[in-house]
PDB file of N, CA and C in Angstrom:
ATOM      1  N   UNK A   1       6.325  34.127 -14.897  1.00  0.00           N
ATOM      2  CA  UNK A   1       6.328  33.659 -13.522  1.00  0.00           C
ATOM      3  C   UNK A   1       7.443  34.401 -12.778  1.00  0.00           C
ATOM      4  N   UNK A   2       7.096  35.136 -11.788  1.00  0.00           N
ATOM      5  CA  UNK A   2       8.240  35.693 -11.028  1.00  0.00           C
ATOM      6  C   UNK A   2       8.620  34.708  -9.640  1.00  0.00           C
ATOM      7  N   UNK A   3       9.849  35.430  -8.851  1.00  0.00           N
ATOM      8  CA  UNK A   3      10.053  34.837  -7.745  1.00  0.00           C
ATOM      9  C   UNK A   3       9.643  34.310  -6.961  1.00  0.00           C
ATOM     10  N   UNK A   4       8.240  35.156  -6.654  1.00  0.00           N
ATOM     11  CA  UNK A   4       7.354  34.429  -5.607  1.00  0.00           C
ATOM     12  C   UNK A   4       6.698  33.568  -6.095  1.00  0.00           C
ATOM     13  N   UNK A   5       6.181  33.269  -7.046  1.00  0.00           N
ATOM     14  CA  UNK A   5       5.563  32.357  -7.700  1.00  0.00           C
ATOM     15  C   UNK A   5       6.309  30.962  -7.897  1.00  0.00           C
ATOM     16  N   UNK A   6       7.567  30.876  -8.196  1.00  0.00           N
ATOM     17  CA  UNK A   6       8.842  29.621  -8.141  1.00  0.00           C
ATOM     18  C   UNK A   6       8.939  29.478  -6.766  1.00  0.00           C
ATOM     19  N   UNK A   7       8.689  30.341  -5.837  1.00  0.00           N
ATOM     20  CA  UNK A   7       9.043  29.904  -4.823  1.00  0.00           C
ATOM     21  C   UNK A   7       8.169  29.144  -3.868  1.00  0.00           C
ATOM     22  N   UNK A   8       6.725  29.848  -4.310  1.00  0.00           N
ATOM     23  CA  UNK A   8       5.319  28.937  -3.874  1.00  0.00           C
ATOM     24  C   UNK A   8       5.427  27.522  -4.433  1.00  0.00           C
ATOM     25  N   UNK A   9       5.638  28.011  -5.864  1.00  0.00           N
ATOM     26  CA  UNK A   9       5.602  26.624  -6.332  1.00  0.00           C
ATOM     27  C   UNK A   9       6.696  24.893  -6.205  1.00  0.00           C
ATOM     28  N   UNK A  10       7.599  25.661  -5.337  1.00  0.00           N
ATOM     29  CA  UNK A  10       8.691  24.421  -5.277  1.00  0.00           C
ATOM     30  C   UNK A  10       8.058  24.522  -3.753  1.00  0.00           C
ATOM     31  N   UNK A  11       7.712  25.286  -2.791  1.00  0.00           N
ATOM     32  CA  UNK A  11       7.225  25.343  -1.916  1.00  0.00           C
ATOM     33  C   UNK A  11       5.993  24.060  -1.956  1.00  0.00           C
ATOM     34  N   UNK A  12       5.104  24.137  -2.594  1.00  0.00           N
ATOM     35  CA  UNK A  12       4.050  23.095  -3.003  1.00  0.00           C
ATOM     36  C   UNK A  12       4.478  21.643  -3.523  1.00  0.00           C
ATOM     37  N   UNK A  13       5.818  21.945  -4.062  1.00  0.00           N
ATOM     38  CA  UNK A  13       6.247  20.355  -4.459  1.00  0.00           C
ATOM     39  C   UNK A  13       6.825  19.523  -3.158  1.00  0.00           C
ATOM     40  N   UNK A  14       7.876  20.397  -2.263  1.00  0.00           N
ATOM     41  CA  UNK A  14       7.900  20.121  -1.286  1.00  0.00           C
ATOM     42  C   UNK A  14       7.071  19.300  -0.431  1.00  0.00           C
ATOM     43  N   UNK A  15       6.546  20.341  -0.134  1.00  0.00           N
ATOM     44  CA  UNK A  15       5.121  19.301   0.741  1.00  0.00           C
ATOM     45  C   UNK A  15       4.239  18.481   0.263  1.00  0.00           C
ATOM     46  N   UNK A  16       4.217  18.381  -1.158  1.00  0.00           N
ATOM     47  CA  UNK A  16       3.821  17.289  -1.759  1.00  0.00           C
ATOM     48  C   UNK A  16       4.467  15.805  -2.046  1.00  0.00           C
ATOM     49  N   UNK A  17       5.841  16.178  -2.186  1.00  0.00           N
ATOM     50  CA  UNK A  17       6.591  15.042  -1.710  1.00  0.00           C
ATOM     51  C   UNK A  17       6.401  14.365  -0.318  1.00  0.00           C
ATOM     52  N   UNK A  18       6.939  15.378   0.979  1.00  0.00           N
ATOM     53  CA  UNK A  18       6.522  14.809   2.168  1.00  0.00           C
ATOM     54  C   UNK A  18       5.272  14.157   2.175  1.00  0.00           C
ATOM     55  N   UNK A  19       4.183  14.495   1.702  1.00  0.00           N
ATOM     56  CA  UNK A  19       3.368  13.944   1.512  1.00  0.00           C
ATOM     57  C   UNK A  19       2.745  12.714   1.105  1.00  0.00           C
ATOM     58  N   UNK A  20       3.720  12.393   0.048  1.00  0.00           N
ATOM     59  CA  UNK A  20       3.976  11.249  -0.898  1.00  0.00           C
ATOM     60  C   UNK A  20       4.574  10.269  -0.344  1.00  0.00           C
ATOM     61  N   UNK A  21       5.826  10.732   0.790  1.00  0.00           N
ATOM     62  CA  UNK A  21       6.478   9.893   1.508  1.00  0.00           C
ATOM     63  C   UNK A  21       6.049   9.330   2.857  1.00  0.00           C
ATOM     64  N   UNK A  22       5.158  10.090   3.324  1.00  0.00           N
ATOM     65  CA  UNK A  22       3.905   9.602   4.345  1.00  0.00           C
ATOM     66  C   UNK A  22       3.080   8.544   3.790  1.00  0.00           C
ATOM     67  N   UNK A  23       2.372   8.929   2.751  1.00  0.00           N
ATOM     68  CA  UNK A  23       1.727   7.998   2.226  1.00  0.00           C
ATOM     69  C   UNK A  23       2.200   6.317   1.820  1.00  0.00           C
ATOM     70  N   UNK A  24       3.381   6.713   1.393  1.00  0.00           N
ATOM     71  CA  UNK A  24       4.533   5.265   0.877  1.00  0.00           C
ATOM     72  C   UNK A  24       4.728   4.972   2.437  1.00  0.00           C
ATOM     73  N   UNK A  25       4.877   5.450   3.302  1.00  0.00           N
ATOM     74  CA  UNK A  25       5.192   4.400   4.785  1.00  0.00           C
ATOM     75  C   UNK A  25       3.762   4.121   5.309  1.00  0.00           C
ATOM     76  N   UNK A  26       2.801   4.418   4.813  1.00  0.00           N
ATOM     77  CA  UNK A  26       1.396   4.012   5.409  1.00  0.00           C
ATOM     78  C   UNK A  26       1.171   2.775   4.584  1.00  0.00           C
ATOM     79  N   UNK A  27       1.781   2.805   3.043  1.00  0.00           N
ATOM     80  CA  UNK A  27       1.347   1.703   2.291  1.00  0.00           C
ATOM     81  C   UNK A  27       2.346   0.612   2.781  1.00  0.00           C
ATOM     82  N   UNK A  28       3.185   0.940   3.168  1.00  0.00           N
ATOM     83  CA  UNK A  28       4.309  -0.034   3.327  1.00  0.00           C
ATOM     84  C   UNK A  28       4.036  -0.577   4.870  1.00  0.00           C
ATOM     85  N   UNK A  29       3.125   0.222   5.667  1.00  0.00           N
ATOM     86  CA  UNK A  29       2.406  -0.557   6.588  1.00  0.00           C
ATOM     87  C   UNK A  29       1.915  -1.338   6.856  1.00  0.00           C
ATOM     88  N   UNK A  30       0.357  -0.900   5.258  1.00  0.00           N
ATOM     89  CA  UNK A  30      -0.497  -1.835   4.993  1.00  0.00           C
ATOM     90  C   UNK A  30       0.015  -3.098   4.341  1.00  0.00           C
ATOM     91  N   UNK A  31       0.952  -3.274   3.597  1.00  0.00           N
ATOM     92  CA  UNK A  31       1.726  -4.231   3.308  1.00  0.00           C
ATOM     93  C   UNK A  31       2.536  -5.382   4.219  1.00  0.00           C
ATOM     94  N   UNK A  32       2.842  -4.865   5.047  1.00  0.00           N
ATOM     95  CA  UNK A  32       3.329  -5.624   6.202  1.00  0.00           C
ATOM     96  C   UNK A  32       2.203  -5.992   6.961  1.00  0.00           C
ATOM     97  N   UNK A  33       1.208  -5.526   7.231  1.00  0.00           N
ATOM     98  CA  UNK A  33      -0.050  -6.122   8.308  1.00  0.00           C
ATOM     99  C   UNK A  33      -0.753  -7.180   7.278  1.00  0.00           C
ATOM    100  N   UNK A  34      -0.734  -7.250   5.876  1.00  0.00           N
ATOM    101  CA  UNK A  34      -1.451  -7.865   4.720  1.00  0.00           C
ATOM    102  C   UNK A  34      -0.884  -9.149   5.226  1.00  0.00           C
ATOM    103  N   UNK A  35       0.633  -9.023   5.142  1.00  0.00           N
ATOM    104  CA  UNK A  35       1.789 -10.276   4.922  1.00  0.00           C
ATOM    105  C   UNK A  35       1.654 -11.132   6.167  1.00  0.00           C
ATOM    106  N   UNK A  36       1.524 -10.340   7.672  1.00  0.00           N
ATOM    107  CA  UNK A  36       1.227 -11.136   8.590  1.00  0.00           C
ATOM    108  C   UNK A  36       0.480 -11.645   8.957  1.00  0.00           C
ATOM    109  N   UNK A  37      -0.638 -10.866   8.526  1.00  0.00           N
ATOM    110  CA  UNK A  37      -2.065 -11.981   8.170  1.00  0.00           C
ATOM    111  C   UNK A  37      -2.065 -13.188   7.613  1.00  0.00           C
ATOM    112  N   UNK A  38      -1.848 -12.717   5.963  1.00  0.00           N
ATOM    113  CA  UNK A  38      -1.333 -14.186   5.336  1.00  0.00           C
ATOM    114  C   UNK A  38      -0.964 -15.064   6.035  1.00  0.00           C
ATOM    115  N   UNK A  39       0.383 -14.622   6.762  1.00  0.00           N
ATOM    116  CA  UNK A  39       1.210 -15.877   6.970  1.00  0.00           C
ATOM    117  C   UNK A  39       0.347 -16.376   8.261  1.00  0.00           C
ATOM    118  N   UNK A  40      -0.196 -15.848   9.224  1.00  0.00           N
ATOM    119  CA  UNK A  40      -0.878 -16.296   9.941  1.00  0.00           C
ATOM    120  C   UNK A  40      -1.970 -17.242   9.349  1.00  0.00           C
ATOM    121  N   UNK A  41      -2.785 -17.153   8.779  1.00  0.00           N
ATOM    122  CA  UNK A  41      -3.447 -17.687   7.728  1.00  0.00           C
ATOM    123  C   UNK A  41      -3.495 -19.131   7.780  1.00  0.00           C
ATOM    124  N   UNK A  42      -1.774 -19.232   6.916  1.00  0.00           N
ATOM    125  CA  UNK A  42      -1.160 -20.255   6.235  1.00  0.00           C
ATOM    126  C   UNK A  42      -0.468 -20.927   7.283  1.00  0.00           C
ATOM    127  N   UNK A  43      -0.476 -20.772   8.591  1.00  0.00           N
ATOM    128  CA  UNK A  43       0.270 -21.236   9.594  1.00  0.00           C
ATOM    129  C   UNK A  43      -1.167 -22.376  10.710  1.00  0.00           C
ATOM    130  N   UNK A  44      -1.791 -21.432  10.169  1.00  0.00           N
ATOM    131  CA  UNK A  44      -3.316 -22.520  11.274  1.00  0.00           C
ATOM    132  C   UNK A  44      -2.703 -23.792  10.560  1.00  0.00           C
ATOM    133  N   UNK A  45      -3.208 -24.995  12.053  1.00  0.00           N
ATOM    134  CA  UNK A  45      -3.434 -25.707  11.380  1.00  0.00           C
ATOM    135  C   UNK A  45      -4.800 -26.574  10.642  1.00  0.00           C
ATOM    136  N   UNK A  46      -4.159 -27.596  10.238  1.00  0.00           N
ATOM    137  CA  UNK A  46      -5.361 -28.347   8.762  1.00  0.00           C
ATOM    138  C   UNK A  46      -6.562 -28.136   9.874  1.00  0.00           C
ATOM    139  N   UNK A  47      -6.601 -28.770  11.519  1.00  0.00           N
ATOM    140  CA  UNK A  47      -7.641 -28.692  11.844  1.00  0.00           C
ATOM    141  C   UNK A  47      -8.730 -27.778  12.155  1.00  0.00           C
ATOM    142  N   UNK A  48      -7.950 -26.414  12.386  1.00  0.00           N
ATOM    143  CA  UNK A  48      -8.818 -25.568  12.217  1.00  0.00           C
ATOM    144  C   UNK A  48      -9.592 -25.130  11.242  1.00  0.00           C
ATOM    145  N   UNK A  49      -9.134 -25.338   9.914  1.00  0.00           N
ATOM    146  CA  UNK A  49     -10.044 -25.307   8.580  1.00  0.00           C
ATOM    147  C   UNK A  49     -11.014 -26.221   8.351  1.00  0.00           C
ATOM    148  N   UNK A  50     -10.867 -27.592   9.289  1.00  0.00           N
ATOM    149  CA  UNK A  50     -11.713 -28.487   9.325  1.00  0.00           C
ATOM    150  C   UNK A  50     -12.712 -28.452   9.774  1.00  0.00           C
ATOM    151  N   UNK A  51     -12.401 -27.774  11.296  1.00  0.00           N
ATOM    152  CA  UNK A  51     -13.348 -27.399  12.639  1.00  0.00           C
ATOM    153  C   UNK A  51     -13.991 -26.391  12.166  1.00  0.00           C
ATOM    154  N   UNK A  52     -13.759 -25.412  11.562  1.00  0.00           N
ATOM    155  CA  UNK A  52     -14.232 -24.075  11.008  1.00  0.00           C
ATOM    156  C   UNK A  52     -15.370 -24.672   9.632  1.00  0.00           C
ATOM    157  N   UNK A  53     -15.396 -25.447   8.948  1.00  0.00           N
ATOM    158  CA  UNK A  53     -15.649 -25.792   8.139  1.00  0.00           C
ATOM    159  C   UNK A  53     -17.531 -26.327   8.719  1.00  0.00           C
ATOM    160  N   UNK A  54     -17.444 -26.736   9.882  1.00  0.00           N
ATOM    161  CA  UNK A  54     -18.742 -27.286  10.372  1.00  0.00           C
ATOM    162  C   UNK A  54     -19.533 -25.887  10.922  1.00  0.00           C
ATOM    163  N   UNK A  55     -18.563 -24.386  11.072  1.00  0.00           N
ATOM    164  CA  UNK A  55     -18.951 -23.284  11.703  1.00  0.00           C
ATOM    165  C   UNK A  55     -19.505 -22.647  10.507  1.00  0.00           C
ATOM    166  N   UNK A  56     -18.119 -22.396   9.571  1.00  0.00           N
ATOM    167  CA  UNK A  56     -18.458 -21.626   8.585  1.00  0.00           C
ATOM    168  C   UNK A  56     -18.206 -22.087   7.352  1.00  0.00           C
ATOM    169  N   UNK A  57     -18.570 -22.229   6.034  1.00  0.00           N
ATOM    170  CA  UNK A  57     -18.267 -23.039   4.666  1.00  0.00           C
ATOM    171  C   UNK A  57     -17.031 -22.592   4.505  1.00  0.00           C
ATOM    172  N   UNK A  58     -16.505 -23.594   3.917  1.00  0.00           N
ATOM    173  CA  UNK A  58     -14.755 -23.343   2.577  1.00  0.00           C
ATOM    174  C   UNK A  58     -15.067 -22.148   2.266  1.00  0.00           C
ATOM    175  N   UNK A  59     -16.069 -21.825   1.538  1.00  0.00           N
ATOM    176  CA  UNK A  59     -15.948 -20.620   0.711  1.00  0.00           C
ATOM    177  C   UNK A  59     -15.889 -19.360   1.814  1.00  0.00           C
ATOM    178  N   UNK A  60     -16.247 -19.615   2.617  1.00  0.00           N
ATOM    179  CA  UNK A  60     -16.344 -17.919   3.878  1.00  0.00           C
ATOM    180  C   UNK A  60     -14.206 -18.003   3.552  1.00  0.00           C
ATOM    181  N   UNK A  61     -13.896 -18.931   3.923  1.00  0.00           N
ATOM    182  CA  UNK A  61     -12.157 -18.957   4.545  1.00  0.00           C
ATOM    183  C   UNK A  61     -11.332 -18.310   2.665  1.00  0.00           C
ATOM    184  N   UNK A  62     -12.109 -19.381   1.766  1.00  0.00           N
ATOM    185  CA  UNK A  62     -11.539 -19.151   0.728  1.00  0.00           C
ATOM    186  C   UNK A  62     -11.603 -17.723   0.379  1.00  0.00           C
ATOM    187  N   UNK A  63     -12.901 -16.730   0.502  1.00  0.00           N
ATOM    188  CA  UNK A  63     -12.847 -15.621   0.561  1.00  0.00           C
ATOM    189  C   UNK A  63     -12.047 -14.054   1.312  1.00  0.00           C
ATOM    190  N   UNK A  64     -11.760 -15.108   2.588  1.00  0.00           N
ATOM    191  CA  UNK A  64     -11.085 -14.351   3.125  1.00  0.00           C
ATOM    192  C   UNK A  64      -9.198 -13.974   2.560  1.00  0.00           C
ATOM    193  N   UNK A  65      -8.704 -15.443   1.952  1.00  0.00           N
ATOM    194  CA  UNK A  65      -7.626 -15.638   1.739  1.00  0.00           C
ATOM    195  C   UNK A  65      -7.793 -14.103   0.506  1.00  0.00           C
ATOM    196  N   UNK A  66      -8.334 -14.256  -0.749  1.00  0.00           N
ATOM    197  CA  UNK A  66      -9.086 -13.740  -1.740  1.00  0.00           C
ATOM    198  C   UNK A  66      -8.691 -12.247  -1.408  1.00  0.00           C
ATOM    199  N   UNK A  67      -9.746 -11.790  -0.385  1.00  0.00           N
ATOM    200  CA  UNK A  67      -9.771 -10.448   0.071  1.00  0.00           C
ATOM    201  C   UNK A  67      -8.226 -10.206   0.547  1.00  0.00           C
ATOM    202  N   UNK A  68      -7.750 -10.463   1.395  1.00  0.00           N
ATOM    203  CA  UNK A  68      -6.118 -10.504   1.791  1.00  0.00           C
ATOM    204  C   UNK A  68      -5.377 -10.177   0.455  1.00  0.00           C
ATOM    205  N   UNK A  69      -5.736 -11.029  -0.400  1.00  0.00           N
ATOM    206  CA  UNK A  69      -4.865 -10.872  -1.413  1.00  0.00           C
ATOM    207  C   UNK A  69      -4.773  -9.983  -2.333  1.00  0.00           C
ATOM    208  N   UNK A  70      -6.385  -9.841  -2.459  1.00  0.00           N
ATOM    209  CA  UNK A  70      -6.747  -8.208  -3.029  1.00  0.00           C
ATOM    210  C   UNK A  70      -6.373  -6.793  -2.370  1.00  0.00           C
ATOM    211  N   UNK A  71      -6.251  -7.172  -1.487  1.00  0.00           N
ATOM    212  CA  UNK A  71      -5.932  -5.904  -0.625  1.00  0.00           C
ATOM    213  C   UNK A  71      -4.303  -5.593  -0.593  1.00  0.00           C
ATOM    214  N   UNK A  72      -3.468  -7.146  -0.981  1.00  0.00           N
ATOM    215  CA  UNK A  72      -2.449  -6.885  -1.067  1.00  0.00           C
ATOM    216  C   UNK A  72      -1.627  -6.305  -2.734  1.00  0.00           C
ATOM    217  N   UNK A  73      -2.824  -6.652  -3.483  1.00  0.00           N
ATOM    218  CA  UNK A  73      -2.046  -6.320  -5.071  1.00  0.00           C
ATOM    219  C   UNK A  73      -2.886  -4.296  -4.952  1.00  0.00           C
ATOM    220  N   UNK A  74      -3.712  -4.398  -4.342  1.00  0.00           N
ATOM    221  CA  UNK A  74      -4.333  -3.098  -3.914  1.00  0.00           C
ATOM    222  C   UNK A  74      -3.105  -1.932  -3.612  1.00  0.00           C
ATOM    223  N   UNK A  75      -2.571  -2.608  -2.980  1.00  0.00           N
ATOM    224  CA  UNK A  75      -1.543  -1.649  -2.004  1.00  0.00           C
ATOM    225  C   UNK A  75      -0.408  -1.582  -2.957  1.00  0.00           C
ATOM    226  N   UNK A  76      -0.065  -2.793  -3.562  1.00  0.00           N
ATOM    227  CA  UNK A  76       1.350  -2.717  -4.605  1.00  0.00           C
ATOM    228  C   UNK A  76       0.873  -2.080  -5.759  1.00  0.00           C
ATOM    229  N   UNK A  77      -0.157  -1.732  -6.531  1.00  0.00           N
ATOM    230  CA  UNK A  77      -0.535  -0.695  -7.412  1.00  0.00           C
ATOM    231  C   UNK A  77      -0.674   1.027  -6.750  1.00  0.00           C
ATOM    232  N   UNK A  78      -0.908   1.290  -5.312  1.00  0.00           N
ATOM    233  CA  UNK A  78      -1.053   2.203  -4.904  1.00  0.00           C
ATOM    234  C   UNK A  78       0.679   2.332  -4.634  1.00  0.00           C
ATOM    235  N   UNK A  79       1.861   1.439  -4.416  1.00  0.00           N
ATOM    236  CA  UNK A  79       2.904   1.889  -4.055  1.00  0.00           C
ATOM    237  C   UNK A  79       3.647   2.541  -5.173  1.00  0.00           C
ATOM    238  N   UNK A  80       3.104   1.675  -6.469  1.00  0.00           N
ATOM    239  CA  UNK A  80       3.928   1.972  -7.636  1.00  0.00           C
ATOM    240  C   UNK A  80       3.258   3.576  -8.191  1.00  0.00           C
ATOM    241  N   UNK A  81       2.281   3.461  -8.214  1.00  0.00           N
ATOM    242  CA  UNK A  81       1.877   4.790  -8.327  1.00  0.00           C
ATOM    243  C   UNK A  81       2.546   5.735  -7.559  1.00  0.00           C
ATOM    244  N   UNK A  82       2.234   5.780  -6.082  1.00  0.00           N
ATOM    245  CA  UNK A  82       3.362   7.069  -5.279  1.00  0.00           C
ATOM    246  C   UNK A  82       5.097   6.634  -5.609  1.00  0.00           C
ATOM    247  N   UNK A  83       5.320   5.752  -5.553  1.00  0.00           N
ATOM    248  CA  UNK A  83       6.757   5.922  -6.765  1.00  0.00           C
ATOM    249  C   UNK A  83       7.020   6.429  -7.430  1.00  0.00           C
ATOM    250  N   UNK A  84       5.741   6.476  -8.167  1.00  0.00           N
ATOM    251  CA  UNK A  84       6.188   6.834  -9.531  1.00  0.00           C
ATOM    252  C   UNK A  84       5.880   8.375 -10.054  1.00  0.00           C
ATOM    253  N   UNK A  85       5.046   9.161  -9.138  1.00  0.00           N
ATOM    254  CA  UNK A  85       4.643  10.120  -8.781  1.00  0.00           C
ATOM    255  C   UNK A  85       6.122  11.223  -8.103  1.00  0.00           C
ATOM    256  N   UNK A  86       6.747  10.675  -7.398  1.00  0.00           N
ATOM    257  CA  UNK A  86       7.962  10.743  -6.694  1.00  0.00           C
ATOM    258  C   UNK A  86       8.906  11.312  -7.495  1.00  0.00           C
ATOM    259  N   UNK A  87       8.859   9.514  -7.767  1.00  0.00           N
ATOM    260  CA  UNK A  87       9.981  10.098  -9.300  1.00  0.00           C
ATOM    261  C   UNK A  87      10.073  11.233  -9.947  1.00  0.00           C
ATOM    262  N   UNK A  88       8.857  11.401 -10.473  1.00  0.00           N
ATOM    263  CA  UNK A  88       8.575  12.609 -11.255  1.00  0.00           C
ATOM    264  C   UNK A  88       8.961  13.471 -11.163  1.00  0.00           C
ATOM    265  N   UNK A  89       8.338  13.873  -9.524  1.00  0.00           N
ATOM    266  CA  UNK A  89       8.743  15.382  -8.738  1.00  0.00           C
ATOM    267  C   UNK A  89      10.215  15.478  -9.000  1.00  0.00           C
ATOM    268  N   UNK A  90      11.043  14.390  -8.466  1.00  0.00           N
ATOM    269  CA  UNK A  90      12.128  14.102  -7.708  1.00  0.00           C
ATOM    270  C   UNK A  90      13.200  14.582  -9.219  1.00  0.00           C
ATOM    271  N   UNK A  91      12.974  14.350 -10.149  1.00  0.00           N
ATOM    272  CA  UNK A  91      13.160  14.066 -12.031  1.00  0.00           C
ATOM    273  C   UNK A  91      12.913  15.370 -11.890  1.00  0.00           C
ATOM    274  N   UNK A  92      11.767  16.033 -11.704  1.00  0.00           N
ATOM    275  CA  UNK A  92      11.824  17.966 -12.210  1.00  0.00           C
ATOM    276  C   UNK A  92      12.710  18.404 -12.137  1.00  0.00           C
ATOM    277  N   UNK A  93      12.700  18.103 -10.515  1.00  0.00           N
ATOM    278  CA  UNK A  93      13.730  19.721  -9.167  1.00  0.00           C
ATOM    279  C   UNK A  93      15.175  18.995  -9.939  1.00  0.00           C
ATOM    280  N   UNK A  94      15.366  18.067 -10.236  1.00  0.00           N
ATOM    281  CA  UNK A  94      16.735  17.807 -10.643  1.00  0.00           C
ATOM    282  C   UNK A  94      16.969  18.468 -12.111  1.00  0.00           C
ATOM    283  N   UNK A  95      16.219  18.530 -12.944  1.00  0.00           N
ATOM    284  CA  UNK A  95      15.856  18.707 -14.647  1.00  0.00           C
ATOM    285  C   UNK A  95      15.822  20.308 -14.417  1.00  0.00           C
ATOM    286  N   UNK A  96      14.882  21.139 -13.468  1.00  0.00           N
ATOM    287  CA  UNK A  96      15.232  23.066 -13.377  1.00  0.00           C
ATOM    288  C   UNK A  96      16.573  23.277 -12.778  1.00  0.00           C
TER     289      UNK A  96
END
C-alpha cells in the first residue's frame, strides 16, 4: 500500500465517521420524538381512553403504545450499533 492509498483510505474513514455522527444525531432525534410521544401518551387523560374506546377498541391504543415502543428499542439497537462502529474506527486511527 503506498501513500496515496493511506491517504484515500483514512480519507474514507473520515467521512465515514462524519457520517456515523450524522446518523447518531438523527437517531438521537428519533429518540427524543419516540419519548415525547410516549409521554404525551401517558399524560391523556383516563377519559380520553374511555371516549376513544367507543371510537376505536383498547387494542387500536394498546397497539399504538406497542409500536412507540418498538420503534423506541429500534432506535437504541441502531444507536449501539453506530457506537459501536465508531468506536472501532475511532480504536484504529488511534492503534496506526
Amino acid at each position: 500500500m503506498d501513500d496515496t492509498d493511506v491517504k484515500l483510505l483514512y480519507g474514507r474513514m473520515a467521512e465515514l465517521n462524519i457520517n456515523i455522527a450524522k446518523l447518531g444525531k438523527d437517531i438521537n432525534g428519533l429518540n427524543k420524538t419516540q419519548k415525547e410521544l410516549s409521554s404525551r401518551i401517558e399524560k391523556l387523560p383516563k377519559e380520553v381512553f374511555n371516549a376513544a374506546s367507543d371510537v376505536s377498541s383498547k387494542t387500536s391504543l394498546d397497539e399504538l403504545r406497542t409500536i412507540i415502543s418498538e420503534v423506541s428499542m429500534t432506535s437504541n439497537d441502531i444507536q449501539r450499533t453506530v457506537d459501536t462502529i465508531f468506536e472501532s474506527f475511532t480504536r484504529d486511527k488511534a492503534v496506526k
